[in-house]
PDB file of N, CA and C in Angstrom:
ATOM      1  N   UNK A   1      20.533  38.670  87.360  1.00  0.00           N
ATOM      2  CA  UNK A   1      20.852  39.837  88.159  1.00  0.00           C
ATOM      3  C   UNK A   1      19.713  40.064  89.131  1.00  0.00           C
ATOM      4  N   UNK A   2      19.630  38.910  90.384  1.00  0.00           N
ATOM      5  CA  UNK A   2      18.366  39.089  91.208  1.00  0.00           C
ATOM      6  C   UNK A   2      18.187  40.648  91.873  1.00  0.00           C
ATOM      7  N   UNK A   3      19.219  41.304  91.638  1.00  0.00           N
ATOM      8  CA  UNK A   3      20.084  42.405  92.671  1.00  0.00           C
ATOM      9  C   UNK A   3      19.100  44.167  91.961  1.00  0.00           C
ATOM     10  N   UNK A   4      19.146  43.336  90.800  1.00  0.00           N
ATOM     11  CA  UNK A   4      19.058  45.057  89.838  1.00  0.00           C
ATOM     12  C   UNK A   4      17.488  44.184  88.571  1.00  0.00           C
ATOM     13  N   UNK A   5      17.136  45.388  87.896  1.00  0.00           N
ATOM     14  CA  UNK A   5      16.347  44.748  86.818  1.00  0.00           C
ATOM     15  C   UNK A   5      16.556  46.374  85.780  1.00  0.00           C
ATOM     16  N   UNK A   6      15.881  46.045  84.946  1.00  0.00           N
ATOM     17  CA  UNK A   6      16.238  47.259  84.218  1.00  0.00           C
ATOM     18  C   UNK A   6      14.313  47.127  82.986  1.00  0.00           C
ATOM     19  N   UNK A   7      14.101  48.849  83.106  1.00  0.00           N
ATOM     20  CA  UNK A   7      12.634  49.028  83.535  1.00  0.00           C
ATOM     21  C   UNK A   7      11.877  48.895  82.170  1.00  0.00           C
ATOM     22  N   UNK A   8      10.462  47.928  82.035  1.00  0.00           N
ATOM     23  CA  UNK A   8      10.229  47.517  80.588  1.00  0.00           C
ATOM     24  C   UNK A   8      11.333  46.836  79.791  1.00  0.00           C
ATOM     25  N   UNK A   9      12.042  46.104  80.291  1.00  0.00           N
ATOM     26  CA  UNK A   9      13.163  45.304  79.197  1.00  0.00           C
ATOM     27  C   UNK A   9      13.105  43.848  79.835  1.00  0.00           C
ATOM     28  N   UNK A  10      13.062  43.071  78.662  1.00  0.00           N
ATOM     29  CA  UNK A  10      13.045  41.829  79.794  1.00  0.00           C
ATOM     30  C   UNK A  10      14.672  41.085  79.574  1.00  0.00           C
ATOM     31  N   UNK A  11      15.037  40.393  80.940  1.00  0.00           N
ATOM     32  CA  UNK A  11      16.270  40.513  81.120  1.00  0.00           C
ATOM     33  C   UNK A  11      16.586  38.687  81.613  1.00  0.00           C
ATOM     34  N   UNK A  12      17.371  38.559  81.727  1.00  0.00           N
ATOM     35  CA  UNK A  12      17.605  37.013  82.215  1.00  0.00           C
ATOM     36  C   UNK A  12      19.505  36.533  82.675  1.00  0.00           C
ATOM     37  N   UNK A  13      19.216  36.070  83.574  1.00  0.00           N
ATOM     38  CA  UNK A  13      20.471  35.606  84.338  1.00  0.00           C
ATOM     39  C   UNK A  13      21.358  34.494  84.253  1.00  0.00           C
ATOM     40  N   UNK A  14      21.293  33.719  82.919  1.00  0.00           N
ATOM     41  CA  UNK A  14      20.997  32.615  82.222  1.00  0.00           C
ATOM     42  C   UNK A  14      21.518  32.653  80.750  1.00  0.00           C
ATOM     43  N   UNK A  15      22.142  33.816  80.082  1.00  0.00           N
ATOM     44  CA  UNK A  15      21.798  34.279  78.606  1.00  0.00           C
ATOM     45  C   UNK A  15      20.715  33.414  77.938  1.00  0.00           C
ATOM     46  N   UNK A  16      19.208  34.067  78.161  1.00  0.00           N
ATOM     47  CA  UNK A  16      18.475  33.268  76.778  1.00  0.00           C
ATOM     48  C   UNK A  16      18.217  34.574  75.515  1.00  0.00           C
ATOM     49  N   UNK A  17      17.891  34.185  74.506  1.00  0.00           N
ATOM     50  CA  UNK A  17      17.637  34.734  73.402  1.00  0.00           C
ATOM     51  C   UNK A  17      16.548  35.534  73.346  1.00  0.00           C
ATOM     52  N   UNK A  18      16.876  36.746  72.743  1.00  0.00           N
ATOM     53  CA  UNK A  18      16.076  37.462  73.006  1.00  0.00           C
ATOM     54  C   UNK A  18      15.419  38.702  74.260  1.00  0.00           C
ATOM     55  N   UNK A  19      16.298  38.637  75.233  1.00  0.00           N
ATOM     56  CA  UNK A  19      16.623  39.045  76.188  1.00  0.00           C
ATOM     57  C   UNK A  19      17.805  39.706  76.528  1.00  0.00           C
ATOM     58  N   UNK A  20      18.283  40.656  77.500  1.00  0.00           N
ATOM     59  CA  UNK A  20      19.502  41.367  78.154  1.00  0.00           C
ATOM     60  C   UNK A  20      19.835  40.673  78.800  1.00  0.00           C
ATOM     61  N   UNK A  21      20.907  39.896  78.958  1.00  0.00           N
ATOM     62  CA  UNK A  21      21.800  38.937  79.493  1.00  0.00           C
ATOM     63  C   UNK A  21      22.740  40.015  80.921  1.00  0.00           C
ATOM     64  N   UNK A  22      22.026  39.789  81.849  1.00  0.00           N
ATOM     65  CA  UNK A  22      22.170  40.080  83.150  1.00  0.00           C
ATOM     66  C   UNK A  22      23.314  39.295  84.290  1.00  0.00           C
ATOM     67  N   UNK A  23      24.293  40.057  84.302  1.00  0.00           N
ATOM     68  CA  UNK A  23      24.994  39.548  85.551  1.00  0.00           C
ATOM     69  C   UNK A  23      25.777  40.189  86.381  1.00  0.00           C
ATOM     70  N   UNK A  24      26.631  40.026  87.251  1.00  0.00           N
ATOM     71  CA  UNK A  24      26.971  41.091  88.225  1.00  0.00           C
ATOM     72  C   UNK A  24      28.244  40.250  89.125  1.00  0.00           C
ATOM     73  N   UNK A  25      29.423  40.933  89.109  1.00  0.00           N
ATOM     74  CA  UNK A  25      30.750  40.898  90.043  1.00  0.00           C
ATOM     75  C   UNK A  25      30.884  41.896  91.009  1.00  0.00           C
ATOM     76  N   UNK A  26      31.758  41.177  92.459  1.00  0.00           N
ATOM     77  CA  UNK A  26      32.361  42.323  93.025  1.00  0.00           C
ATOM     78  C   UNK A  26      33.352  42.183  93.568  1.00  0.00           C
ATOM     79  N   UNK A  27      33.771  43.542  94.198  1.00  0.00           N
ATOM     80  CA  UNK A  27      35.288  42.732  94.900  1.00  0.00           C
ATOM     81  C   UNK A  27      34.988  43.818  95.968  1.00  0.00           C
ATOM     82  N   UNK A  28      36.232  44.714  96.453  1.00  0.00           N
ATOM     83  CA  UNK A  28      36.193  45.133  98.057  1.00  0.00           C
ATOM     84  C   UNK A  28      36.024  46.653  97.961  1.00  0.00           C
ATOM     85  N   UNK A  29      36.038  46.912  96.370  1.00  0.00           N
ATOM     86  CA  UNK A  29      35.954  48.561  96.257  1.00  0.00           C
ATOM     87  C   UNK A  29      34.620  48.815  94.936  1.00  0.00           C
ATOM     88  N   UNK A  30      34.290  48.193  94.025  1.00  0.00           N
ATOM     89  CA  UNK A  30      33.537  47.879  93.123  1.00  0.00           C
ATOM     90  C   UNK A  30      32.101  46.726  93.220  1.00  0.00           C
ATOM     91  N   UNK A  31      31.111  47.278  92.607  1.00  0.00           N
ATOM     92  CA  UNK A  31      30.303  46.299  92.460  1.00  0.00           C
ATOM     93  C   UNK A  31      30.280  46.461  90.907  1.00  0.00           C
ATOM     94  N   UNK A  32      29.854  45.759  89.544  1.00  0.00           N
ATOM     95  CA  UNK A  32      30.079  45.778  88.052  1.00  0.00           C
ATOM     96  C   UNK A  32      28.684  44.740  87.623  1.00  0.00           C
ATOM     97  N   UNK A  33      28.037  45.222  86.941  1.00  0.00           N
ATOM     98  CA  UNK A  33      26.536  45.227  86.622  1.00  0.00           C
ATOM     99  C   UNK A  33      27.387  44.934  84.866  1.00  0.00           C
ATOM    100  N   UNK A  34      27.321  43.352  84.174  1.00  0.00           N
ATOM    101  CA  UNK A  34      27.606  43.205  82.922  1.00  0.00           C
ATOM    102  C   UNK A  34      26.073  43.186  82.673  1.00  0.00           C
ATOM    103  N   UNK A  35      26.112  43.759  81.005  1.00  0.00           N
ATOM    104  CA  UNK A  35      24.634  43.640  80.374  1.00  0.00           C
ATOM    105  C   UNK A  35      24.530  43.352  79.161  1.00  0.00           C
ATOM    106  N   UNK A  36      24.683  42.002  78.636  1.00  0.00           N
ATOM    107  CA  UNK A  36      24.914  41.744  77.129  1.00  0.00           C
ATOM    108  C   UNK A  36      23.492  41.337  76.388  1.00  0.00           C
ATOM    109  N   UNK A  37      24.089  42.589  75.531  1.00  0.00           N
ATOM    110  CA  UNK A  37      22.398  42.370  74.682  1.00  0.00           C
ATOM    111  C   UNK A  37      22.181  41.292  74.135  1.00  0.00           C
ATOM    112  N   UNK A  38      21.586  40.310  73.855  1.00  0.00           N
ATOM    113  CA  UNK A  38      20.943  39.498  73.189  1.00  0.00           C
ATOM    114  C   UNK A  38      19.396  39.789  71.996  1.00  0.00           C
ATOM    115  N   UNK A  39      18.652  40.728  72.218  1.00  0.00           N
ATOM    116  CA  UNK A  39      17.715  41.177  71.785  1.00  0.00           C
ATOM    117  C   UNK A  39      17.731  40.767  70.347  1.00  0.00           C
ATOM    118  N   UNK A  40      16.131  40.373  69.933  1.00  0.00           N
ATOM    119  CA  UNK A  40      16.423  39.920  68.636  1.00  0.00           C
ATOM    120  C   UNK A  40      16.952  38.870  68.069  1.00  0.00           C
ATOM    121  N   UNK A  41      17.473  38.164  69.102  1.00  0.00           N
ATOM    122  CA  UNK A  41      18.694  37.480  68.818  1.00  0.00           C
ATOM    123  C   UNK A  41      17.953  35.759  68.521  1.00  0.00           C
ATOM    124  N   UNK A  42      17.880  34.804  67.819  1.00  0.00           N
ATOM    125  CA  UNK A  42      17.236  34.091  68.037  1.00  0.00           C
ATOM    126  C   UNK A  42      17.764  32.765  68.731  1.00  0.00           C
ATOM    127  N   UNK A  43      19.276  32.915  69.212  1.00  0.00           N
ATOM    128  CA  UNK A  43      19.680  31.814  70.289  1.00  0.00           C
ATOM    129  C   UNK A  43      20.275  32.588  71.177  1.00  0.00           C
ATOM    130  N   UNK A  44      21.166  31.989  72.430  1.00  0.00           N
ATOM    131  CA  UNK A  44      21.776  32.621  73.155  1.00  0.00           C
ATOM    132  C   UNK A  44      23.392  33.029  73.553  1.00  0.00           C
ATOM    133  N   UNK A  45      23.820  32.371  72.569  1.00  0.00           N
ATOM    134  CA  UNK A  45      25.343  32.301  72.408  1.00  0.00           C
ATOM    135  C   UNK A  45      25.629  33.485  71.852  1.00  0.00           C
ATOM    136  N   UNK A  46      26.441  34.300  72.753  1.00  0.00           N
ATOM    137  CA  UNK A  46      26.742  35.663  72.708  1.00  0.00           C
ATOM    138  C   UNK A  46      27.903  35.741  71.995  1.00  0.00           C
ATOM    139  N   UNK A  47      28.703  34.588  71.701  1.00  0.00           N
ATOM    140  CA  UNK A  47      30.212  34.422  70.883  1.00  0.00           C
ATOM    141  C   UNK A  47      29.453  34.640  69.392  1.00  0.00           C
ATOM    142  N   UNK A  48      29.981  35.436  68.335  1.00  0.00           N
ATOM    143  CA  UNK A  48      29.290  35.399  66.603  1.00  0.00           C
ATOM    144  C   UNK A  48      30.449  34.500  66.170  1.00  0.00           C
ATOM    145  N   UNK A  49      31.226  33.510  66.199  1.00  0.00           N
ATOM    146  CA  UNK A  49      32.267  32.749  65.768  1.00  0.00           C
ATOM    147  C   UNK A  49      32.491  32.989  64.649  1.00  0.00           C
ATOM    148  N   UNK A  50      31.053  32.928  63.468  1.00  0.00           N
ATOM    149  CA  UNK A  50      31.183  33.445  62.397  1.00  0.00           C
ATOM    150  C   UNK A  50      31.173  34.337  61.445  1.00  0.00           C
ATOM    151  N   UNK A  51      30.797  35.702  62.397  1.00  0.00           N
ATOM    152  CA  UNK A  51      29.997  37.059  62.578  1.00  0.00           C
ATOM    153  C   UNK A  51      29.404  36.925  61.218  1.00  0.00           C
ATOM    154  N   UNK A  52      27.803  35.983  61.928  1.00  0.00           N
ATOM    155  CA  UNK A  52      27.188  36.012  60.980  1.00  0.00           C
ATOM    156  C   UNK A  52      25.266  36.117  61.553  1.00  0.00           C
ATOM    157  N   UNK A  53      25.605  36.532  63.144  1.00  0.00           N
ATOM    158  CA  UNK A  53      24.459  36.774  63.787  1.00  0.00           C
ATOM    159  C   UNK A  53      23.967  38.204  63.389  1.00  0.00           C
ATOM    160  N   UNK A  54      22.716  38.363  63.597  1.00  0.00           N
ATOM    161  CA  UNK A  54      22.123  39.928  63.199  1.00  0.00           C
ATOM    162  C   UNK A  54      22.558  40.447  64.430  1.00  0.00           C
ATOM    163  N   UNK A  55      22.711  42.050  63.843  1.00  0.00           N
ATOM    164  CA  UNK A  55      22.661  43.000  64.809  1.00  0.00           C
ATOM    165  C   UNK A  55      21.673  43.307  66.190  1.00  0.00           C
ATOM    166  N   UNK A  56      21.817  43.024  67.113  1.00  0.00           N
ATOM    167  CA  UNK A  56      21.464  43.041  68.243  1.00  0.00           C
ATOM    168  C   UNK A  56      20.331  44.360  68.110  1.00  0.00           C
ATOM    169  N   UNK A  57      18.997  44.305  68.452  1.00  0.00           N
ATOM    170  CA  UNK A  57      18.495  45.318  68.667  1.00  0.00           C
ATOM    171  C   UNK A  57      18.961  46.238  69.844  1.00  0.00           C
ATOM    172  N   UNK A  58      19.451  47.320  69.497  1.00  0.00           N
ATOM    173  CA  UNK A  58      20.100  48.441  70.104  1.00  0.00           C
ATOM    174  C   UNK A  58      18.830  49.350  71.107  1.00  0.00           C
ATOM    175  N   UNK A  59      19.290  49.429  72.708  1.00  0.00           N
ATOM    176  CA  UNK A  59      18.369  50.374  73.364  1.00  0.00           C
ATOM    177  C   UNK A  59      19.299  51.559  73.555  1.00  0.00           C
ATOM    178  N   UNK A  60      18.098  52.851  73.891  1.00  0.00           N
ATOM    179  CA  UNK A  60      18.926  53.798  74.353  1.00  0.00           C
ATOM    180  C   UNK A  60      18.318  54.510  75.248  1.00  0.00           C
ATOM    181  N   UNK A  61      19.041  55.128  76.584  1.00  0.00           N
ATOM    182  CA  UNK A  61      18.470  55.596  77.688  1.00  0.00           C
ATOM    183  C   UNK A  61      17.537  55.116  78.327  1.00  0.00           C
ATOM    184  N   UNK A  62      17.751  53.607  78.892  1.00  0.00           N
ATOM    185  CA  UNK A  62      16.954  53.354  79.688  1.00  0.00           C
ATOM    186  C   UNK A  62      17.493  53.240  81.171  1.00  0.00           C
ATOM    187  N   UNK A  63      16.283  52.699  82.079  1.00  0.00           N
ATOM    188  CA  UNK A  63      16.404  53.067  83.579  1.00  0.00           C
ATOM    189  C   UNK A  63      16.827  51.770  84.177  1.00  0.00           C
ATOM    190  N   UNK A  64      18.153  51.637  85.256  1.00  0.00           N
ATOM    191  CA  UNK A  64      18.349  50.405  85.916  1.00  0.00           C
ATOM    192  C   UNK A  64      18.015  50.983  87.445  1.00  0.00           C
ATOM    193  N   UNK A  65      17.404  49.794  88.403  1.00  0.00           N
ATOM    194  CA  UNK A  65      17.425  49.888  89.791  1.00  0.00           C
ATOM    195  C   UNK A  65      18.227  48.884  90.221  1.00  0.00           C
ATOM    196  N   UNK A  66      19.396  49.372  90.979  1.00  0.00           N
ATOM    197  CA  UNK A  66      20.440  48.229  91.645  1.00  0.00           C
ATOM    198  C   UNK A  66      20.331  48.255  93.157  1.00  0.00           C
ATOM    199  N   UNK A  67      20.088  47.060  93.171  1.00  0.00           N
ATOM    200  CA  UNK A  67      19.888  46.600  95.227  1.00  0.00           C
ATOM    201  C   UNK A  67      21.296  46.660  95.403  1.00  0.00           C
ATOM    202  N   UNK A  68      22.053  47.784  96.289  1.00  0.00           N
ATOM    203  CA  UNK A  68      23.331  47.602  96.377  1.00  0.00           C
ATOM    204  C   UNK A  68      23.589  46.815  97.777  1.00  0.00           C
ATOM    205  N   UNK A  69      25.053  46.278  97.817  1.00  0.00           N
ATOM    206  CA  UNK A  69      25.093  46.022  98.904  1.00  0.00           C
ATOM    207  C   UNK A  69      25.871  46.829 100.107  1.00  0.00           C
ATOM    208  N   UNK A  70      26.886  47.468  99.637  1.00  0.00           N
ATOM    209  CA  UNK A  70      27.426  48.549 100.854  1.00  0.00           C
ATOM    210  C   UNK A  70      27.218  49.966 100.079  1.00  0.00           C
ATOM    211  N   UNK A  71      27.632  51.047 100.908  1.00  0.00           N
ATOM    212  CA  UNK A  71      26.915  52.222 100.409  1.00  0.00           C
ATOM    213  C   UNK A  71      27.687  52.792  98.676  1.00  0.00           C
ATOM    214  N   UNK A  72      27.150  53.373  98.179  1.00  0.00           N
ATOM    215  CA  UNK A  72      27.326  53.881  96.591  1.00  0.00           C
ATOM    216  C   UNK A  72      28.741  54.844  96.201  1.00  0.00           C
ATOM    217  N   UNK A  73      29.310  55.398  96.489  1.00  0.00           N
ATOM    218  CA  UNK A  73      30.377  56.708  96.448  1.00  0.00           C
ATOM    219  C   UNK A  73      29.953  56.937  94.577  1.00  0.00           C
ATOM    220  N   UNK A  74      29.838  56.370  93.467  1.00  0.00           N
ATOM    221  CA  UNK A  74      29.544  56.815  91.900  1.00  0.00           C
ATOM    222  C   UNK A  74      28.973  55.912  91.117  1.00  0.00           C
ATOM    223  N   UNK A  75      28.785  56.055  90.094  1.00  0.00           N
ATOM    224  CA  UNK A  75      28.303  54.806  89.360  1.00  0.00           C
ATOM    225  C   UNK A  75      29.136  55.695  88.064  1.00  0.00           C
ATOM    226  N   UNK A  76      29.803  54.568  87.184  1.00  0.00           N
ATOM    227  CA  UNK A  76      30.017  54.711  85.633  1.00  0.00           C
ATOM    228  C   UNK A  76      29.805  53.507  84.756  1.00  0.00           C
ATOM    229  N   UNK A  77      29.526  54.282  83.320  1.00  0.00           N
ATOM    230  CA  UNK A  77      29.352  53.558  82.113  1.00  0.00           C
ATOM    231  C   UNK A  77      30.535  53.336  81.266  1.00  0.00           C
ATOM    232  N   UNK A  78      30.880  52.044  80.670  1.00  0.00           N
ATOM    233  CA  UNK A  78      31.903  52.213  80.172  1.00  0.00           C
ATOM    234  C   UNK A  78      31.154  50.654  79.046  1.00  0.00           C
ATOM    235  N   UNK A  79      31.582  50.870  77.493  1.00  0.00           N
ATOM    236  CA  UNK A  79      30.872  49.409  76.517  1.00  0.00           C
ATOM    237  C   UNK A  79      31.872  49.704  75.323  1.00  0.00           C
ATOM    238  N   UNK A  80      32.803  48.927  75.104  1.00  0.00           N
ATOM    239  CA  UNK A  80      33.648  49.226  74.053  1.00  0.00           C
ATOM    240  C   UNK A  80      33.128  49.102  72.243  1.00  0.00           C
ATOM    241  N   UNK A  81      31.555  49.082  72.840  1.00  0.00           N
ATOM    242  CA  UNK A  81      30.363  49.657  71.625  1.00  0.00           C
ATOM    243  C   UNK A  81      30.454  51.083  71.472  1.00  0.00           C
ATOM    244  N   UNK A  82      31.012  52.106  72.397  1.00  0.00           N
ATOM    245  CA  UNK A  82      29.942  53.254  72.490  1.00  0.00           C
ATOM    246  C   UNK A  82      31.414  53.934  72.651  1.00  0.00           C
ATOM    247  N   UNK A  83      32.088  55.290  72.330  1.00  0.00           N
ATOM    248  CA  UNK A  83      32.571  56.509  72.064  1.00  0.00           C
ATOM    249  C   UNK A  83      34.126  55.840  72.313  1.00  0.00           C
ATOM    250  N   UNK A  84      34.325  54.424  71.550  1.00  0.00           N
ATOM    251  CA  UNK A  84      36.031  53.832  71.810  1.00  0.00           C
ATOM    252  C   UNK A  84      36.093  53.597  73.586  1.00  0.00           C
ATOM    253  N   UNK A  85      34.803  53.055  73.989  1.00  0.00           N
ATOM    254  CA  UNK A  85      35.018  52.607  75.022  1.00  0.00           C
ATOM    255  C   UNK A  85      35.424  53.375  76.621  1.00  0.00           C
ATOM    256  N   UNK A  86      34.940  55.483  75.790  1.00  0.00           N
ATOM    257  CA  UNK A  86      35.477  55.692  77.225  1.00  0.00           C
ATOM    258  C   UNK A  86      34.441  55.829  78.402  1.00  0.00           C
ATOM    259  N   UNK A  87      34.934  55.875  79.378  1.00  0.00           N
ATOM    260  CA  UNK A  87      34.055  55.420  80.843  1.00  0.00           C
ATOM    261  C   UNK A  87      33.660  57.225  81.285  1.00  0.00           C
ATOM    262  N   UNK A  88      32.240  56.847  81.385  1.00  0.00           N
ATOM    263  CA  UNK A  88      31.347  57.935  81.699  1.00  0.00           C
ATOM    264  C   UNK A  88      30.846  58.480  83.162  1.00  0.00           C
ATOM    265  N   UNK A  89      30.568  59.320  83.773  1.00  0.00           N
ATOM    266  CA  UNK A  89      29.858  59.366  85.674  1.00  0.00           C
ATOM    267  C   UNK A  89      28.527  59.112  85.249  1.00  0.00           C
ATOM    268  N   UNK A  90      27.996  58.577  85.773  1.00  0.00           N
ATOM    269  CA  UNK A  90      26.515  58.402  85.644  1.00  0.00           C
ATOM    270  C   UNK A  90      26.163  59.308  86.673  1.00  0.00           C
ATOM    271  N   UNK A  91      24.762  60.411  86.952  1.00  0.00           N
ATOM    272  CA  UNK A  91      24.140  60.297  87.626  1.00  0.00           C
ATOM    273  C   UNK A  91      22.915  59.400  88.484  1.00  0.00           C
ATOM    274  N   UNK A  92      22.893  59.044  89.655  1.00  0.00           N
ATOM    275  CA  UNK A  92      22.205  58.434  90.357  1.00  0.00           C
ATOM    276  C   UNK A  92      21.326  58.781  91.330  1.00  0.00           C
ATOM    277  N   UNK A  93      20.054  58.636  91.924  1.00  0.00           N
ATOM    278  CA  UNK A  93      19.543  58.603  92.899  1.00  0.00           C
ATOM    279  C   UNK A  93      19.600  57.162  93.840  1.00  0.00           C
ATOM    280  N   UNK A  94      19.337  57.789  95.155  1.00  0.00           N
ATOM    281  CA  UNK A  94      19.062  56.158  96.154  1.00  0.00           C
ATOM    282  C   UNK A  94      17.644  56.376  96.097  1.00  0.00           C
ATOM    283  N   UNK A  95      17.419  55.414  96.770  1.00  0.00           N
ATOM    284  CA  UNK A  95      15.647  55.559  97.357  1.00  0.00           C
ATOM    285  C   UNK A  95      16.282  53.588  98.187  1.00  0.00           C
ATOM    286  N   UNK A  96      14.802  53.709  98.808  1.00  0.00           N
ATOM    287  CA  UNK A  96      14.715  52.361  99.824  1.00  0.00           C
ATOM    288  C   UNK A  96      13.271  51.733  99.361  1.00  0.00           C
ATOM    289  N   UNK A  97      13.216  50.783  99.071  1.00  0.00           N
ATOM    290  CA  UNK A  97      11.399  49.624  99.468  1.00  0.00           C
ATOM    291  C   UNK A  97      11.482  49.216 100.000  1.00  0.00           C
ATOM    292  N   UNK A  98      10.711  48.016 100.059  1.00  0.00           N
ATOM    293  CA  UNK A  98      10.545  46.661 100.934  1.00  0.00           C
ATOM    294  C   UNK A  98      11.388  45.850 100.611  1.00  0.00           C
ATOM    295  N   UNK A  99      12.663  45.734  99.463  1.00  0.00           N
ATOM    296  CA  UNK A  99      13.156  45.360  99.006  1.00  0.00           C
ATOM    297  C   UNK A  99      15.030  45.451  99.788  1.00  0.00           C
ATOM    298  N   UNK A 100      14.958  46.933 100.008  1.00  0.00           N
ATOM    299  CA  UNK A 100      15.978  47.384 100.805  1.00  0.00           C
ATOM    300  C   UNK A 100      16.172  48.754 100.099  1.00  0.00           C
ATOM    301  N   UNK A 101      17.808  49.273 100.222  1.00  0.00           N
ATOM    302  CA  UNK A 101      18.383  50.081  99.747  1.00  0.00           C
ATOM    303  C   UNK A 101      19.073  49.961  98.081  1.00  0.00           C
ATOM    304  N   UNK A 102      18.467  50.801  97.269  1.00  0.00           N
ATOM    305  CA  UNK A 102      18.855  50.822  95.620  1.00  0.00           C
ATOM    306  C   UNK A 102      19.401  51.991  95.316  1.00  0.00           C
ATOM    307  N   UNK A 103      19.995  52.282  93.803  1.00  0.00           N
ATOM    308  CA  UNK A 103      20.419  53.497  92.889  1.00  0.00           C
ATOM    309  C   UNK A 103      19.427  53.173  91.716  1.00  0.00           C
ATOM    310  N   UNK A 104      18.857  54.080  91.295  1.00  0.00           N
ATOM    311  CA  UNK A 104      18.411  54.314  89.702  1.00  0.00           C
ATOM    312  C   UNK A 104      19.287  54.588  88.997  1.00  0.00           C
ATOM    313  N   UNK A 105      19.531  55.224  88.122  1.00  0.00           N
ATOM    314  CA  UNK A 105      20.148  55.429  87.080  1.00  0.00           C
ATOM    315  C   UNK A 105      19.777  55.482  85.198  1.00  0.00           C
ATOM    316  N   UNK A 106      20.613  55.721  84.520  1.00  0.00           N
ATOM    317  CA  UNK A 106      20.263  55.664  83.206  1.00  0.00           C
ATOM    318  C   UNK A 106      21.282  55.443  82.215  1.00  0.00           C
ATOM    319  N   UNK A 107      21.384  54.062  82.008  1.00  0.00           N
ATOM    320  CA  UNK A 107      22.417  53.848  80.748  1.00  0.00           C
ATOM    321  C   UNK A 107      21.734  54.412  79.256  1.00  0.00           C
ATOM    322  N   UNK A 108      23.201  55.011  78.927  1.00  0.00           N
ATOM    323  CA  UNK A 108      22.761  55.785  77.523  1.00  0.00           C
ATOM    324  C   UNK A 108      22.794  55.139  76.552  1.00  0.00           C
ATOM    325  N   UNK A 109      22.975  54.026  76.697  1.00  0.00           N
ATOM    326  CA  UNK A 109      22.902  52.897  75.120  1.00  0.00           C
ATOM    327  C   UNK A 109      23.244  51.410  75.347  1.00  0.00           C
ATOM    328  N   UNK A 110      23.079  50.555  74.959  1.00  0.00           N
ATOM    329  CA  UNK A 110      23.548  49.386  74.702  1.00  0.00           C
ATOM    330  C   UNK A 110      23.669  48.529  73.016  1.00  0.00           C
ATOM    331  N   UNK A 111      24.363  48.268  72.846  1.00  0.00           N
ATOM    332  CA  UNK A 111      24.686  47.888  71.527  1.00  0.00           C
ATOM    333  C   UNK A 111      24.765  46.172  71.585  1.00  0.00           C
ATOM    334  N   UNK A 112      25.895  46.421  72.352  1.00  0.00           N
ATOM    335  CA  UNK A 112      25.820  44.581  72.368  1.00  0.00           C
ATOM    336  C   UNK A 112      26.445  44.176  73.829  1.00  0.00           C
ATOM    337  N   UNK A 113      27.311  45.167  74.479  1.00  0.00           N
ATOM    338  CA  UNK A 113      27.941  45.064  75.972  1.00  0.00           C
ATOM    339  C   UNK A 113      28.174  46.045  76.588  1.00  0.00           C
ATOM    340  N   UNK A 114      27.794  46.006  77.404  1.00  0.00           N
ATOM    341  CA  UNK A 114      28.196  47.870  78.762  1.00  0.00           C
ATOM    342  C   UNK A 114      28.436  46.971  80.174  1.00  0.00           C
ATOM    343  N   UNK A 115      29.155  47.677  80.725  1.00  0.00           N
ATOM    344  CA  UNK A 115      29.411  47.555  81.905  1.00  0.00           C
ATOM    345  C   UNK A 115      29.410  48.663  82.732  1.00  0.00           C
ATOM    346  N   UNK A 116      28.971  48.696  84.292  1.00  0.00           N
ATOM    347  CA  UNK A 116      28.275  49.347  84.924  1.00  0.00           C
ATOM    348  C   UNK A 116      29.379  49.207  86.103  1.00  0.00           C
ATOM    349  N   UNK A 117      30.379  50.582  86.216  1.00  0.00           N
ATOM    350  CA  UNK A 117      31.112  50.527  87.929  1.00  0.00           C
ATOM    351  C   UNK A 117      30.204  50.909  88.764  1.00  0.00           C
ATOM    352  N   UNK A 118      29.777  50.393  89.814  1.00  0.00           N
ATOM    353  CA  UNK A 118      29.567  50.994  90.803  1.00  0.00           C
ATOM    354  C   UNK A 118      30.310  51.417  92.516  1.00  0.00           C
ATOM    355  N   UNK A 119      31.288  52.196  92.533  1.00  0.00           N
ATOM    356  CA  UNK A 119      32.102  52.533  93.503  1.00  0.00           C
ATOM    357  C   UNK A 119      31.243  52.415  94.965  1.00  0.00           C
ATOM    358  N   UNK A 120      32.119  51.575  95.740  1.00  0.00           N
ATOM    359  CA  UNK A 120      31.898  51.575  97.011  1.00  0.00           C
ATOM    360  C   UNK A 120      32.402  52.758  97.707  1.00  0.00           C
ATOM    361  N   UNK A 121      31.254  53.156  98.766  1.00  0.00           N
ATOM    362  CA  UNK A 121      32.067  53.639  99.659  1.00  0.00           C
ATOM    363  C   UNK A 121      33.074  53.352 101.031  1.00  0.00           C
ATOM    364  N   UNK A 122      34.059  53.617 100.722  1.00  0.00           N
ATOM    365  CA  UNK A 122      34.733  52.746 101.883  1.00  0.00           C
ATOM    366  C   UNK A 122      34.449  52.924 103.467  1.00  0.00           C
ATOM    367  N   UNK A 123      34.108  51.717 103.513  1.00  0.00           N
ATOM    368  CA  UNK A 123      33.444  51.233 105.152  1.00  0.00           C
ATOM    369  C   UNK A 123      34.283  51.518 106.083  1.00  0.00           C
TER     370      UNK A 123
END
């Protein structure tokens, strides 16, 4: 996820072990920030075939910065880990670096998968 990182967690674009397995889709109204925990984990195969992998070390409330690419209209949380999967508003700020234009934010948990809408605004 060259786009976003998420703050003190180390993350990778690649699933390796031990790490937040980072990646990111879009289409013409959505950008979607996947984040599969791996933590703890001592390989990287996110399938348990035999559900016989340990429990994923679980975070909660931490901070993502996403380099968006067209402007923001919401961001939501939605991880069919967390309250039967229903989809949440996130609050967000922008800010700009040298980097370009981003949102902060704060996912309230990760267990083992969340996904991140981020609504375009239409151009």
């Amino acid at each position: 996820m060259k786009d976003s990182s998420l703050k003190d967690i180390a993350t990778s674009t690649t699933s390796e072990a031990n790490k937040v397995w980072t990646f990111t889709k879009k289409d013409s109204n959505y950008e979607i920030i996947h984040l599969i925990n791996l933590r703890g984990e001592s390989n990287n195969s996110w399938r348990d075939t035999n559900a016989d992998y340990p429990i994923p070390t679980a975070l909660s409330n931490f901070t993502v910065k996403y380099y968006y690419t067209n402007p923001v209209g919401s961001v939501s949380f939605v991880s069919p880990d967390y309250n039967n999967g229903k989809t949440y508003n996130v609050q967000f700020t922008k800010g700009t670096d040298a980097n370009g234009n981003y949102i902060t934010f704060t996912v309230p948990t990760l267990q083992y998968w969340d996904m991140i809408y981020i609504r375009q605004v239409n151009k």
